[in-house]
C-alpha atoms as a PDB file:
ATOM      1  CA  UNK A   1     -17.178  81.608 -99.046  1.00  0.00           C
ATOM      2  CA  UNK A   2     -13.931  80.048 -99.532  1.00  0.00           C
ATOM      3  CA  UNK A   3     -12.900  79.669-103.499  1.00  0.00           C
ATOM      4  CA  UNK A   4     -14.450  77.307-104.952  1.00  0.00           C
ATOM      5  CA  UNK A   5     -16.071  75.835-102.077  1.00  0.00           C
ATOM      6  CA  UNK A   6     -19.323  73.700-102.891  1.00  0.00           C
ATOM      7  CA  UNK A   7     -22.485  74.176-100.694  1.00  0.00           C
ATOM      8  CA  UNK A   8     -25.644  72.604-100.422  1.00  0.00           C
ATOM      9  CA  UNK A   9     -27.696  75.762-101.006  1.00  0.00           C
ATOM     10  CA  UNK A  10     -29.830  76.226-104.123  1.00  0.00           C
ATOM     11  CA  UNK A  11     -30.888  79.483-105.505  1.00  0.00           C
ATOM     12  CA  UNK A  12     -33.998  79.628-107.428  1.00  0.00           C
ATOM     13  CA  UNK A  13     -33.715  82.177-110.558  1.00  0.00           C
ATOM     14  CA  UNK A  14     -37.078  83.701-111.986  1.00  0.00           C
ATOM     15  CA  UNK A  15     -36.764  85.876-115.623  1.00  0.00           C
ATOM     16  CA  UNK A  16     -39.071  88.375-115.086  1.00  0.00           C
ATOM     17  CA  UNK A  17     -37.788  90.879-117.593  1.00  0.00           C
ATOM     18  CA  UNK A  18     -37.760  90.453-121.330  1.00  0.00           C
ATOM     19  CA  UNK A  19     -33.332  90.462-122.640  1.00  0.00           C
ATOM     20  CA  UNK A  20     -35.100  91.826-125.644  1.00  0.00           C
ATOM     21  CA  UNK A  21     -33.564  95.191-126.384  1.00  0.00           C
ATOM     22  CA  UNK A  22     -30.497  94.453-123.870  1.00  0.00           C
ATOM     23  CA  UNK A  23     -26.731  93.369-125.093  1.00  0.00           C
ATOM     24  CA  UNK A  24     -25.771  90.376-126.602  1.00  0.00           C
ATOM     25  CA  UNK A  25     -23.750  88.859-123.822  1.00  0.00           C
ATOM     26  CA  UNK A  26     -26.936  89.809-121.181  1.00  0.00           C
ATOM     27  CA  UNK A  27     -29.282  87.897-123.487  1.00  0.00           C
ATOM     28  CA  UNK A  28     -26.197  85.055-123.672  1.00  0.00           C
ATOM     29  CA  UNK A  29     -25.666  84.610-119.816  1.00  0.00           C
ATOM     30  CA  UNK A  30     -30.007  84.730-119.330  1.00  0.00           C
ATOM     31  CA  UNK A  31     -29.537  81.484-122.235  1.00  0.00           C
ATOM     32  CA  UNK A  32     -26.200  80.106-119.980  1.00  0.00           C
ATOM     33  CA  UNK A  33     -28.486  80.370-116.963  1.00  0.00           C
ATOM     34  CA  UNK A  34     -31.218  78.290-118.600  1.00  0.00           C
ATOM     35  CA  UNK A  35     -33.992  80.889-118.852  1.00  0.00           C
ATOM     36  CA  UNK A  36     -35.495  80.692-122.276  1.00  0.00           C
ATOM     37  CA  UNK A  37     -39.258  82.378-121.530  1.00  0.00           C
ATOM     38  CA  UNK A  38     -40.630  85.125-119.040  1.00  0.00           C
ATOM     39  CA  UNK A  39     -41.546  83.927-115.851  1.00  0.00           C
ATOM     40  CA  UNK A  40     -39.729  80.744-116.220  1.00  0.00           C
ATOM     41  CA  UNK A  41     -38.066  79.714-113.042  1.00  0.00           C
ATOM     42  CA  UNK A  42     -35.019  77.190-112.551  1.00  0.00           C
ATOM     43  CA  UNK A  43     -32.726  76.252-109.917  1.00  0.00           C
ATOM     44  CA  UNK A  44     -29.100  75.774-109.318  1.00  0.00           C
ATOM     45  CA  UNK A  45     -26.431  75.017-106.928  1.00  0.00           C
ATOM     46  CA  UNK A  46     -25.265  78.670-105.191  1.00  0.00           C
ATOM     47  CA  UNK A  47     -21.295  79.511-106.286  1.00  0.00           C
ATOM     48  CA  UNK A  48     -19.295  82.134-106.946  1.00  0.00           C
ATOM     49  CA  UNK A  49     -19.646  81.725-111.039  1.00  0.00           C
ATOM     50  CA  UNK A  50     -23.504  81.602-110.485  1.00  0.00           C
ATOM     51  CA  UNK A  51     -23.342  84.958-108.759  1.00  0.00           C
ATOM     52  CA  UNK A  52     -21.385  86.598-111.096  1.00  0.00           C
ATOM     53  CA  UNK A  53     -23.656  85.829-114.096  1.00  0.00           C
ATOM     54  CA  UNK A  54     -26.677  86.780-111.709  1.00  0.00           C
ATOM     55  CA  UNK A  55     -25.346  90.203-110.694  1.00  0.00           C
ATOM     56  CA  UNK A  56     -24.587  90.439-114.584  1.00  0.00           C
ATOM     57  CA  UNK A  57     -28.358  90.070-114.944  1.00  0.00           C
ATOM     58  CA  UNK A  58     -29.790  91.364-112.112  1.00  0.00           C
ATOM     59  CA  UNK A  59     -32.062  93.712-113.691  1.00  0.00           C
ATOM     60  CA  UNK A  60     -33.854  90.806-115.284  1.00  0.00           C
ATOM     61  CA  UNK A  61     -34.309  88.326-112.484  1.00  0.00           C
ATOM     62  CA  UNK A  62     -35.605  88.097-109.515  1.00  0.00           C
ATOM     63  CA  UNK A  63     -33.765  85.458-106.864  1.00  0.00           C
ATOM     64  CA  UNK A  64     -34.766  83.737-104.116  1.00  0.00           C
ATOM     65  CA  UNK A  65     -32.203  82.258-101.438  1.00  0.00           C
END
């Protein structure tokens, strides 16, 4: 994907992991993302930004494409 092309896709994000006991800046980029509770799910437009605080996270969430 070309820098910072838009697309159409949307990612859905699901916090199924607790931040507690994980860094500040994890906990921070689960907040950025919009996740406040366990098992919440939102969704957001797939870029490069979103993927980097995703893979940041990874071991929290659980995404579907």
């Amino acid at each position: 994907m070309p820098k910072g092309q838009i697309t159409d896709k949307s990612i859905r994000i699901t916090l199924v992991r607790s931040p507690i006991g994980y860094t500040k800046d994890q906990r921070a980029t689960a907040r950025a993302l919009g996740l406040r509770r366990m098992h919440q799910t939102v969704e957001h437009q797939d870029n490069p930004t979103l993927r980097g605080m995703i893979q940041k996270i990874i071991h929290l969430v659980e995404v579907e494409e």
